[in-house]
Protein backbone atom coordinates (compact mmCIF):
# COMPACT_ATOMS: atom_id res chain seq x y z
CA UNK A 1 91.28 84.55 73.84
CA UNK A 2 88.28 82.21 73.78
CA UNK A 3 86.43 80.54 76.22
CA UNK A 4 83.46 77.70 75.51
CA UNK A 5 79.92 79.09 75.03
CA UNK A 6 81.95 82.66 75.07
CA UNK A 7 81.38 83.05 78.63
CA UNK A 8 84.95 82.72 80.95
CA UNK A 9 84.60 80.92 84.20
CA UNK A 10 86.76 83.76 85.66
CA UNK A 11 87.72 87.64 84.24
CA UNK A 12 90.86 88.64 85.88
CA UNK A 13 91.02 92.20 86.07
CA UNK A 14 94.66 93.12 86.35
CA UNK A 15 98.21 91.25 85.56
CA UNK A 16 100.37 92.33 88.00
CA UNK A 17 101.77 89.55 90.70
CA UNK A 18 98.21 89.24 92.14
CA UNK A 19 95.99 88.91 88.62
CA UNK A 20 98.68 86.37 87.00
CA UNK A 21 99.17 84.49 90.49
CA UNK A 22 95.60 83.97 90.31
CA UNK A 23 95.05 83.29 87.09
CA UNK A 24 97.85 80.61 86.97
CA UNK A 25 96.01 78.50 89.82
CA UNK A 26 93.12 78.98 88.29
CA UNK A 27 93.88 77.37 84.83
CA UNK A 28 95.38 74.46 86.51
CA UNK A 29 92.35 73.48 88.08
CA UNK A 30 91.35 73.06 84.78
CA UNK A 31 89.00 76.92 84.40
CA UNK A 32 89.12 79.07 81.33
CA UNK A 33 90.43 82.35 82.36
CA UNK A 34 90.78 85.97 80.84
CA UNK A 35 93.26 88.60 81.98
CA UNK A 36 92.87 91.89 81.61
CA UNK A 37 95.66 94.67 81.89
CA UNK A 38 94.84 98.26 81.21
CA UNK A 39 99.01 99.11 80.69
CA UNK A 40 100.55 98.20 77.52
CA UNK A 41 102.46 95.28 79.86
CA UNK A 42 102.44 93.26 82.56
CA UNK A 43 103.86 93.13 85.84
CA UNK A 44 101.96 96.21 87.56
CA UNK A 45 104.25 98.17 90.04
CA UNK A 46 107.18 95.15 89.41
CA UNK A 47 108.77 97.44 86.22
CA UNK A 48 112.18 96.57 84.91
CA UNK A 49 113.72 99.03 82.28
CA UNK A 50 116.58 97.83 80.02
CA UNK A 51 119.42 100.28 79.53
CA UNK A 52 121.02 100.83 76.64
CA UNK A 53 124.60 99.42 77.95
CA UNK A 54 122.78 96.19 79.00
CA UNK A 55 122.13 97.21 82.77
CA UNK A 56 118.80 96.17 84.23
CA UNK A 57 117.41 99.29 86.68
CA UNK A 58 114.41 98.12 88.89
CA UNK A 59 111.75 100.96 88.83
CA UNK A 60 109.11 99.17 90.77
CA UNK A 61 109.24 95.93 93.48
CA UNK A 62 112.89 95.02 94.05
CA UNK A 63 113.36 93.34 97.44
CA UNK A 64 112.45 90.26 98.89
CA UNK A 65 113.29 88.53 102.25
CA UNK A 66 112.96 85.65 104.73
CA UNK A 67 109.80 84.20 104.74
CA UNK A 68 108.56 86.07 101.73
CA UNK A 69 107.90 82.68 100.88
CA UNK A 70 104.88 82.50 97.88
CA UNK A 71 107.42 84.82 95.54
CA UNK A 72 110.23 83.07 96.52
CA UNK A 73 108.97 79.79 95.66
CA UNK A 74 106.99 81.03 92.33
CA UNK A 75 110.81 82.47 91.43
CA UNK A 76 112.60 79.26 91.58
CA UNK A 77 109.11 77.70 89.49
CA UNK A 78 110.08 79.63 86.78
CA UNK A 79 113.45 79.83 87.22
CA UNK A 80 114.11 83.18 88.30
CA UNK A 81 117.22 83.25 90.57
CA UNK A 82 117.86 85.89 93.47
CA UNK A 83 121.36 86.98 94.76
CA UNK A 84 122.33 89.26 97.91
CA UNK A 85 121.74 93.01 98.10
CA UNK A 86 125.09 94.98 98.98
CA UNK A 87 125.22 96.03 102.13
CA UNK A 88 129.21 95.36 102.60
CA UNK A 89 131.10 98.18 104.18
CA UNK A 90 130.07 101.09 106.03
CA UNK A 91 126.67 102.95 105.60
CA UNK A 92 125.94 107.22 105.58
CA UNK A 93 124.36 109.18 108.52
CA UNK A 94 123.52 112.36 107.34
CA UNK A 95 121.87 115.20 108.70
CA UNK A 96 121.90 119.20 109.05
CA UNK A 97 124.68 118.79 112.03
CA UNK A 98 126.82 115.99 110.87
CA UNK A 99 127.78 113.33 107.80
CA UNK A 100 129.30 109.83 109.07
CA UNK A 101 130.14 106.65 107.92
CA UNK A 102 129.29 103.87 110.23
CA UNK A 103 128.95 100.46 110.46
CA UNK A 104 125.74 99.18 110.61
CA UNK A 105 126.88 95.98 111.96
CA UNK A 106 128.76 97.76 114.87
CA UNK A 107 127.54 100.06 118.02
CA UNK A 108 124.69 101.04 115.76
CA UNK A 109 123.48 104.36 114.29
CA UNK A 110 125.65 107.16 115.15
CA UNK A 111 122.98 108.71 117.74
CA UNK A 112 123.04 109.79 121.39
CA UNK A 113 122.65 106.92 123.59
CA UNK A 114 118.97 108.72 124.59
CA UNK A 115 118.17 108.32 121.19
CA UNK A 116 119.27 104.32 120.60
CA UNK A 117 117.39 103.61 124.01
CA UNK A 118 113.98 105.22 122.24
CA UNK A 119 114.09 103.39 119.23
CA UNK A 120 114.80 100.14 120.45
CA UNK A 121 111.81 100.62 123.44
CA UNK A 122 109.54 102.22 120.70
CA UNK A 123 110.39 98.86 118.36
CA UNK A 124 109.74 96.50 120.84
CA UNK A 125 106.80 97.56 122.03
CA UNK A 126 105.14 97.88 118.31
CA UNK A 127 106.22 94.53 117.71
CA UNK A 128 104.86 93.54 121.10
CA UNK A 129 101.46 95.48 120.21
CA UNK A 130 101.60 93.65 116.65
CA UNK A 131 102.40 90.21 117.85
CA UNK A 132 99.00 90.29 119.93
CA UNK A 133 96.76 90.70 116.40
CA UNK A 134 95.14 87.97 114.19
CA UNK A 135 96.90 88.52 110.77
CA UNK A 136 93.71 87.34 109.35
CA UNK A 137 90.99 89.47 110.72
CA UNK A 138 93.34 92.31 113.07
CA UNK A 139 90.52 94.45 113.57
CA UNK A 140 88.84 92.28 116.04
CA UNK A 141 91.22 92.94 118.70
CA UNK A 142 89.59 94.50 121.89
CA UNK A 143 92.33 97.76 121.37
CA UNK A 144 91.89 97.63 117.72
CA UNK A 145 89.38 100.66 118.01
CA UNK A 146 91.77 102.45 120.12
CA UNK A 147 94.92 101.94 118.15
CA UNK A 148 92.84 102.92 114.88
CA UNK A 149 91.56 106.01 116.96
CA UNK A 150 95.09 107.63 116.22
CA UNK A 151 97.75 108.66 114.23
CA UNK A 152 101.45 106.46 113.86
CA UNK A 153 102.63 110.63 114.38
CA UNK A 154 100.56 110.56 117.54
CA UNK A 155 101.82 107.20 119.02
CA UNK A 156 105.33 108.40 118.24
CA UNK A 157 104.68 112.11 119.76
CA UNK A 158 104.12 110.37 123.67
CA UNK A 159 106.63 107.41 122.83
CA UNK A 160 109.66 109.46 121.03
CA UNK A 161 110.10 112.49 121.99
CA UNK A 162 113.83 112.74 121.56
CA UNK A 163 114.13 115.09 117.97
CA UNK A 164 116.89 112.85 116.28
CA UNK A 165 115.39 109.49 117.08
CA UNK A 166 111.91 111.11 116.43
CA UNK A 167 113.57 111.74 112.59
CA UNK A 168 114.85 108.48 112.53
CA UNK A 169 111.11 106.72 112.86
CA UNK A 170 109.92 109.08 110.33
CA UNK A 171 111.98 108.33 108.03
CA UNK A 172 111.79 104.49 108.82
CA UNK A 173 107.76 104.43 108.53
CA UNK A 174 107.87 106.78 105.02
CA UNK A 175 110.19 104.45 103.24
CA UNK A 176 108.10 101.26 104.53
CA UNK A 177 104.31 102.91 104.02
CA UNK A 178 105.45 105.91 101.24
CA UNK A 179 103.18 107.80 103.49
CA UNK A 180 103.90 110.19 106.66
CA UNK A 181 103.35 108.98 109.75
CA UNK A 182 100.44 111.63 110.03
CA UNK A 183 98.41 109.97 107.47
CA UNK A 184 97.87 106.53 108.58
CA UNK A 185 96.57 104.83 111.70
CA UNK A 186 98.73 102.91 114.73
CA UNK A 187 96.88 100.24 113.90
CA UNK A 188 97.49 100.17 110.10
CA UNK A 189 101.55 100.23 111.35
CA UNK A 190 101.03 97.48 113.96
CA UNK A 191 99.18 95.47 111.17
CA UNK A 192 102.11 96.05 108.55
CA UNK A 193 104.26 94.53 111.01
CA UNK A 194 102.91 91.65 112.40
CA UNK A 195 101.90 90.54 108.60
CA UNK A 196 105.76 90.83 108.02
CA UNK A 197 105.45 86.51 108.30
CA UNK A 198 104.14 83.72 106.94
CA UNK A 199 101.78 80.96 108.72
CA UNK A 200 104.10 80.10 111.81
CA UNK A 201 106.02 83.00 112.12
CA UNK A 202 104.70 86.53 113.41
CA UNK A 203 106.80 89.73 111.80
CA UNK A 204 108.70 92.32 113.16
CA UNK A 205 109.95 95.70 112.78
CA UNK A 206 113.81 94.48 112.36
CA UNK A 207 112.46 92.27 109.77
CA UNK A 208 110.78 94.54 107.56
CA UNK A 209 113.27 97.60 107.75
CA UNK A 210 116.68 95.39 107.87
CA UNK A 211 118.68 94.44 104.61
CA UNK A 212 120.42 91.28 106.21
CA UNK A 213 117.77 88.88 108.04
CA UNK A 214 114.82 91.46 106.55
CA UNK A 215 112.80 92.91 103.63
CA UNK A 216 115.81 93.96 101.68
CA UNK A 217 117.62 91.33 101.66
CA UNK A 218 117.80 89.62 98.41
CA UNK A 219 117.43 91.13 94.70
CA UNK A 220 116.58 88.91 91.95
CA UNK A 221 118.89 88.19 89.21
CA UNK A 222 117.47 90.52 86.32
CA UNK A 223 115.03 92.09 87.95
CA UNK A 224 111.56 90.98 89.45
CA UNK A 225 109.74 91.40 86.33
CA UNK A 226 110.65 88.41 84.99
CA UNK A 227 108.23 86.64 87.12
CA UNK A 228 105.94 88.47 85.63
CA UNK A 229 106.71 88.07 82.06
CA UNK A 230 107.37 84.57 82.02
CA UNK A 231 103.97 83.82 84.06
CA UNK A 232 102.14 85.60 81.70
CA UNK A 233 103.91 83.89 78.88
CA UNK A 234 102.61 80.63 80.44
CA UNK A 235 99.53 81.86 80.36
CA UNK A 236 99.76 82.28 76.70
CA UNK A 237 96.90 84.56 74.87
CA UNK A 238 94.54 84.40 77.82
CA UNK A 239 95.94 87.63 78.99
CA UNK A 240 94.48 90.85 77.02
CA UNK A 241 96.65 93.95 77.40
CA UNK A 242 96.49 97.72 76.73
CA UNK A 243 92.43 97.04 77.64
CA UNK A 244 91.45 99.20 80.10
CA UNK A 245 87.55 97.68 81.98
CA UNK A 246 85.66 101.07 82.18
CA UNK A 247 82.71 98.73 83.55
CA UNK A 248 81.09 95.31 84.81
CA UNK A 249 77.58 94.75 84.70
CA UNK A 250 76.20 91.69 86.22
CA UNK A 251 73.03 89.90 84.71
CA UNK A 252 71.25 87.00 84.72
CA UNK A 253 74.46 85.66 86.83
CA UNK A 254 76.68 86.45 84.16
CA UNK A 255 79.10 89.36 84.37
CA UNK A 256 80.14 91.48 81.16
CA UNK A 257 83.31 92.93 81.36
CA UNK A 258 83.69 95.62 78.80
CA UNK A 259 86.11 98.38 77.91
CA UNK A 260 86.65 100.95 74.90
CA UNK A 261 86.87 98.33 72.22
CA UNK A 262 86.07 94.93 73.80
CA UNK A 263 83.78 93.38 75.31
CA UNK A 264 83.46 89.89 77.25
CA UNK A 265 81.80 87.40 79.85
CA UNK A 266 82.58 85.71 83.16
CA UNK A 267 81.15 83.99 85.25
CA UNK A 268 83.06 85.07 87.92
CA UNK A 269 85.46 88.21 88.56
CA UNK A 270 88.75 89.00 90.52
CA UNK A 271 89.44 92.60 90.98
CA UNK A 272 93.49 92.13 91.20
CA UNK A 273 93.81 95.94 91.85
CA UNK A 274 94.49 98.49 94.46
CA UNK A 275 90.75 99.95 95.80
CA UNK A 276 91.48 103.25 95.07
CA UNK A 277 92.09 101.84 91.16
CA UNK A 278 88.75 99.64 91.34
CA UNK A 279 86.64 101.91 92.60
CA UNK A 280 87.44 103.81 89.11
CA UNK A 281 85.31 101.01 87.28
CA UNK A 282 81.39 101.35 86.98
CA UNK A 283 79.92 98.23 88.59
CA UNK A 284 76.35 97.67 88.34
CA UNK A 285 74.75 96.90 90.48
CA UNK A 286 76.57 99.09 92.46
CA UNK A 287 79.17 97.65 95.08
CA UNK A 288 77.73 97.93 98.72
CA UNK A 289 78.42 100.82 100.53
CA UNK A 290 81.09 99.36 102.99
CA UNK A 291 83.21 98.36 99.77
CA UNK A 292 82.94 101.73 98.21
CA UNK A 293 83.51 103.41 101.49
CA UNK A 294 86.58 101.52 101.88
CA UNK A 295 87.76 102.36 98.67
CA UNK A 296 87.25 106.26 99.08
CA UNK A 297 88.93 106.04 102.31
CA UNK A 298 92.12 104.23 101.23
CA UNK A 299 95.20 106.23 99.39
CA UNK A 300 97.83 105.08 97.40
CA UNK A 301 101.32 105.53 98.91
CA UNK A 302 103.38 108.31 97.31
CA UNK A 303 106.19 107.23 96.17
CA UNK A 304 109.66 107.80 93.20
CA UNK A 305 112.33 106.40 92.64
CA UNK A 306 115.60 108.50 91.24
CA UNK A 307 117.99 106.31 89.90
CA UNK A 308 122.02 107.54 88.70
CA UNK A 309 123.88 104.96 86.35
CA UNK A 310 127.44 105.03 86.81
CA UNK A 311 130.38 103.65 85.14
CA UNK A 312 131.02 101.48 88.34
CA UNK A 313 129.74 101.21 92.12
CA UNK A 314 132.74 103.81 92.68
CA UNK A 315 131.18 104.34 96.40
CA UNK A 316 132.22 100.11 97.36
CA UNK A 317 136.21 101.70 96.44
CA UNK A 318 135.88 103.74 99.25
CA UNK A 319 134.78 100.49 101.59
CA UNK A 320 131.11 101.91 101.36
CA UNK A 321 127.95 99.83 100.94
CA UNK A 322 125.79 102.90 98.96
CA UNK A 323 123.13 102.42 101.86
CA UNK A 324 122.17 106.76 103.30
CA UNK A 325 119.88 107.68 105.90
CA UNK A 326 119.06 111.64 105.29
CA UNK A 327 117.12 113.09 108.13
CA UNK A 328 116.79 116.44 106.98
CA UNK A 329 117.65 118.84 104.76
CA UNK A 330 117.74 116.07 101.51
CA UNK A 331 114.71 115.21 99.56
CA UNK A 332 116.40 111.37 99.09
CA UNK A 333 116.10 109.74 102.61
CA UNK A 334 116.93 106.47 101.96
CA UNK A 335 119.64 104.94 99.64
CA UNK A 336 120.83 101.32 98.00
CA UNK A 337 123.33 100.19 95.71
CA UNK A 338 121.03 98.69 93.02
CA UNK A 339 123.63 97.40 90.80
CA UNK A 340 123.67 93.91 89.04
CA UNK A 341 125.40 91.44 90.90
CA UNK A 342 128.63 91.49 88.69
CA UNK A 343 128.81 95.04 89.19
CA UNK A 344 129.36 95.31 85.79
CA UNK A 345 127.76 98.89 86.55
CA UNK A 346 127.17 101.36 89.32
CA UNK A 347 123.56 101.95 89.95
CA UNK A 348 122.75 104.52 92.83
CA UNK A 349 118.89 104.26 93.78
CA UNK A 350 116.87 107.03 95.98
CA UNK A 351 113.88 106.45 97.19
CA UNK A 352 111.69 109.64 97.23
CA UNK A 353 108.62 109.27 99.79
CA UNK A 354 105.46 110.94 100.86
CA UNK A 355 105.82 114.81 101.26
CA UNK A 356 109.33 114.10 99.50
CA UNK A 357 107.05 112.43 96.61
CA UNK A 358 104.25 114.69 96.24
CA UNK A 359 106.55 117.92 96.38
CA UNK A 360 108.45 116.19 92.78
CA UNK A 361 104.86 115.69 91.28
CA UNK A 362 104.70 118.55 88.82
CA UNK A 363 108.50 118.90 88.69
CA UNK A 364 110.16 118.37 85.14
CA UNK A 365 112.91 115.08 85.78
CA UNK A 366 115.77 117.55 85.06
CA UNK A 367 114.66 119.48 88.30
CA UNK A 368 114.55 116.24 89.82
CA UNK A 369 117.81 115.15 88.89
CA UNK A 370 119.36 118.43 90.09
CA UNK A 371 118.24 117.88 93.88
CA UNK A 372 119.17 114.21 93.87
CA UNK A 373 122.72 114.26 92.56
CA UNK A 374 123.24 117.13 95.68
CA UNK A 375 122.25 114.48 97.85
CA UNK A 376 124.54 111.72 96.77
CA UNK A 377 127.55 114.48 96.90
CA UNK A 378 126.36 114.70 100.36
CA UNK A 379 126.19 111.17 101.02
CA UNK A 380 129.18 109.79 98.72
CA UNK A 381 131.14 112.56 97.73
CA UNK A 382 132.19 114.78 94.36
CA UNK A 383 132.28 111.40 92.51
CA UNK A 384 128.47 111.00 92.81
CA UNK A 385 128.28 114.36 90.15
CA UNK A 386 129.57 111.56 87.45
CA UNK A 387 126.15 110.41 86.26
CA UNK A 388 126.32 108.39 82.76
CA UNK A 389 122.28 108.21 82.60
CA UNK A 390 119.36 108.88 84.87
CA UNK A 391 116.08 106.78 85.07
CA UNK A 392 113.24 108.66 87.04
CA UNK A 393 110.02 107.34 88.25
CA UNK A 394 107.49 108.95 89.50
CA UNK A 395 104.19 105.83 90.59
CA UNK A 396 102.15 109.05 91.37
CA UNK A 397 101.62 109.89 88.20
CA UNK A 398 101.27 106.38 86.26
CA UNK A 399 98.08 106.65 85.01
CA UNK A 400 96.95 102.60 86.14
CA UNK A 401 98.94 103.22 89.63
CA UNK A 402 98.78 106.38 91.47
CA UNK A 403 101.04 105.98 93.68
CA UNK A 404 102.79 103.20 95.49
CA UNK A 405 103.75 100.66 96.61
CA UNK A 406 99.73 99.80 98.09
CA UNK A 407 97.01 102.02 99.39
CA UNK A 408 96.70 102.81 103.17
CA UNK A 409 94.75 103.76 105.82
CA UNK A 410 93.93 106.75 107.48
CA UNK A 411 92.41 106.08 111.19
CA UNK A 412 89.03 104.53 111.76
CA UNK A 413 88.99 102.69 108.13
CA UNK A 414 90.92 99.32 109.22
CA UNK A 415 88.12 98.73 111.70
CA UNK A 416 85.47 100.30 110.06
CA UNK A 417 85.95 98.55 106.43
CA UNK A 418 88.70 96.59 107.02
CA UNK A 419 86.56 93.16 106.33
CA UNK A 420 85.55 94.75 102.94
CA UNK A 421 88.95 94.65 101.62
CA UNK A 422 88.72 90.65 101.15
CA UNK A 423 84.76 90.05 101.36
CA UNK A 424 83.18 89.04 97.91
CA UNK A 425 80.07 90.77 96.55
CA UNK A 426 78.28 88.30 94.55
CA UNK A 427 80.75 86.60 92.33
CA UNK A 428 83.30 89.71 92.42
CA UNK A 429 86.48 88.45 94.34
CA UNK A 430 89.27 90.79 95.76
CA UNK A 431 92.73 90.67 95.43
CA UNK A 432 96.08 92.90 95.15
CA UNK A 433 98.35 93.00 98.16
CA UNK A 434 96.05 95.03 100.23
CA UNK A 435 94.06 92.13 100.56
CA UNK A 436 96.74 89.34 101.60
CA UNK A 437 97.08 88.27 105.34
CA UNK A 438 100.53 88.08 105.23
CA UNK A 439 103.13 90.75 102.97
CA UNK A 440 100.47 93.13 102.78
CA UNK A 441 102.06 95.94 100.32
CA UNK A 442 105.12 93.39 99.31
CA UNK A 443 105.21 90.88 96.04
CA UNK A 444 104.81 88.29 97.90
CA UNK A 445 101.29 89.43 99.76
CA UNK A 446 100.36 90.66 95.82
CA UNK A 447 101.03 86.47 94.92
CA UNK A 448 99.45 85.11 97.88
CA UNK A 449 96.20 87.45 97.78
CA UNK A 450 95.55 86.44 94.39
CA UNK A 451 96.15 82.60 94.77
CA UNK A 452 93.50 83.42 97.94
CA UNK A 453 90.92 84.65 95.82
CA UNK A 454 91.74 82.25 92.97
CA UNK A 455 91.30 78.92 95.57
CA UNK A 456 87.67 80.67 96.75
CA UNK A 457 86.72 80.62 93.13
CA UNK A 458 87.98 77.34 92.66
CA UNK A 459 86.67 75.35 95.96
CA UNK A 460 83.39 77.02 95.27
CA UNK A 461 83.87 78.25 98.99
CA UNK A 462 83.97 81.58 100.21
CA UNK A 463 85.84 83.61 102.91
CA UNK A 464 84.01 82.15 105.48
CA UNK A 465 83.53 78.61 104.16
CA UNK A 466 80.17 78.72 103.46
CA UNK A 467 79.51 77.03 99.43
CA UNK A 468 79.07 80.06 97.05
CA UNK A 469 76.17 79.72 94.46
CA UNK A 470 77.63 79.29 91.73
């Protein structure tokens, strides 16, 4: 890792999807680049893990959809196919009062017809609320102070008052944010949505909770990783890992980049990581005191993943597609069949959210293991006790994560420092999904945020277009 006169035109802090998407663009305009990863690998919250019978279980990032286009097209770059997620058959309603298989594709959720008439008024007016916002700069709208004044909980306690469809939107907005709808703002939810797009096309709530048509639609072959792996192996020796920065100090225009046992210079910085993770670096000077506002006002997500290896997808025998909804009484909520596409194995995944999450954060994985399986009897019978292997991950407690899958906000931060999450200081660019316009909290806003900041550097122009000194 070397760089002429020893000083880097850019340090990339970071080499998940945003600090490799960025450093990519940057070396082809023709800039010597550094990456640094505090883990001992790359990929960030995108974590494959190879077991032992050859089965590929996604810990991290799985999904991807329509118009997820920047990770889409970086896939097929580097020749990373995708394939379908199952979702054939029938899917599990379960709560306290009743279990049922339904079809998804039929009358709908097995509710009350008060309860289907909530949800689909309460979707279409968030989308209709989201739809009005500049995905660019949302907190200028004239009701942006009002819808950041609140709670998503408090929105939903005047617009859903029916108990079972109230459950239903709870559990909808923990598995999208890993948060409870008490902890962030109406506005942060309307934002999510309407970023759920690309340039010509706004986002909806179908579109990010929905398998077919949405979010979950497509897995790639092998796992997401991959992308990861094989950008960084493009990127050759630039990219420095194990290296956690403990600080940057700026002087004489030069930045020095330093951590335990190295030490080097850049003329420019991107900060590929959540804010909650960069405000954990000493910067001198000191960040202004919007930027480190923002930071200490924004949380990581909680969020696990419990995942049962099976001999086969035994649930798809019995003509169901290994997608649950658990409204109370289960600590899984949500389920998928995560198994490669040849089936070759079964892999059961359950997502573990928010109070779900933090309530698993000091237990031991056998303790976690024995409330999941009791679920998945629940949801797919006796056969579900037939786990070969377990793989448990908690993001709360990685060390360079905290949580997952991005860091949210509580009311009054989106339009109090919501401009800080993208605005340089000084040469010190901002990426990681937080800061993309559209994807925000997906792979694909994690690619496009860091090709954003990577352009900036590039053009010499800034967020606003004005020419930065260089």
């Amino acid at each position: 890792m070397s760089a002429p006169s020893d000083i880097f035109d850019v340090v990339v802090i970071g080499a998940g999807f945003s600090g490799l998407a960025a450093a990519d663009k940057l070396v082809k305009a023709g800039m010597s680049v550094a990456v640094i990863e505090a883990s001992d690998r790359v990929g960030g919250k995108v974590y494959d893990r190879k077991l032992p019978n050859g089965c590929i279980v996604e810990t991290g990032a799985e999904f991807v959809g329509p118009y997820q286009d920047r990770v889409l097209e970086l896939a097929k770059d580097l020749g990373v196919e995708t394939f379908k997620t199952y979702c054939k058959g029938k899917s599990i309603f379960h709560s306290k009062s009743k279990t049922i298989a339904y079809d998804p594709a039929g009358a709908g959720l097995p509710v009350d017809d008060e309860a289907l008439m909530q949800l689909g008024t309460a979707g279409q007016t968030l989308d209709q609320m989201a739809q009005e916002l500049d995905a660019h700069v949302p907190w200028e709208h004239s009701n942006a102070p009002i819808w950041d004044m609140g709670t998503m909980a408090s929105w939903l306690d005047i617009n859903v008052p029916h108990q079972e469809a109230r459950e239903i939107m709870n559990l909808s907005l923990k598995s999208l944010l890993s948060s409870e709808p008490a902890d962030v703002s109406l506005l942060q939810v309307l934002v999510y949505i309407r970023r759920a797009g690309n340039e010509t096309t706004v986002g909806t709530f179908r579109r990010i909770s929905g398998v077919a048509g949405g979010a979950q639609e497509l897995r790639f072959v092998g796992g997401p990783q991959q992308i990861a792996v094989r950008l960084a192996t493009r990127l050759g020796d630039r990219v420095k890992l194990s290296s956690p920065v403990r600080s940057i100090k700026r002087q004489d225009g030069i930045y020095q980049v330093s951590g335990d046992q190295f030490s080097i210079q850049g003329r420019h910085v991107i900060l590929a990581l959540s804010p909650p993770l960069a405000a954990r670096i000493n910067i001198q000077p000191p960040l202004p005191s919007r930027r480190d506002q923002l930071c200490q006002h924004m949380p990581m997500g909680s969020l696990g993943k419990a995942v049962a290896v099976y001999k086969t997808p035994f649930w798809r025998d019995h003509g169901l597609s290994g997608m649950a909804l658990g409204l109370n009484g289960t600590e899984v909520q949500v389920t998928f069949d995560s198994s490669p596409e040849d089936g070759s194995c079964g892999i059961l995944l359950g997502f573990l959210e928010a109070n779900e999450m933090r309530h698993f954060d000091s237990k031991t994985e056998e303790e976690i293991q024995a409330a999941v399986v009791e679920d998945f009897v629940k949801f797919f019978g006796p056969k579900a006790r037939e786990v070969e292997s377990w793989v448990i991950q908690r993001w709360d407690n990685e060390e360079f994560a905290r949580g997952g899958h991005f860091a949210v906000c509580p009311p009054n931060v989106m339009t109090q420092y919501g401009v800080a999450i993208t605005e340089p200081v000084g040469q010190i660019y901002f990426a990681g999904t937080e800061a993309s316009p559209y994807w925000t909290g997906y792979m694909d806003g994690a690619i496009r945020a860091g090709e954003i900041a990577a352009e900036r550097i590039s053009s010499g122009v800034d967020a606003i277009g004005i020419r930065a000194q260089l």
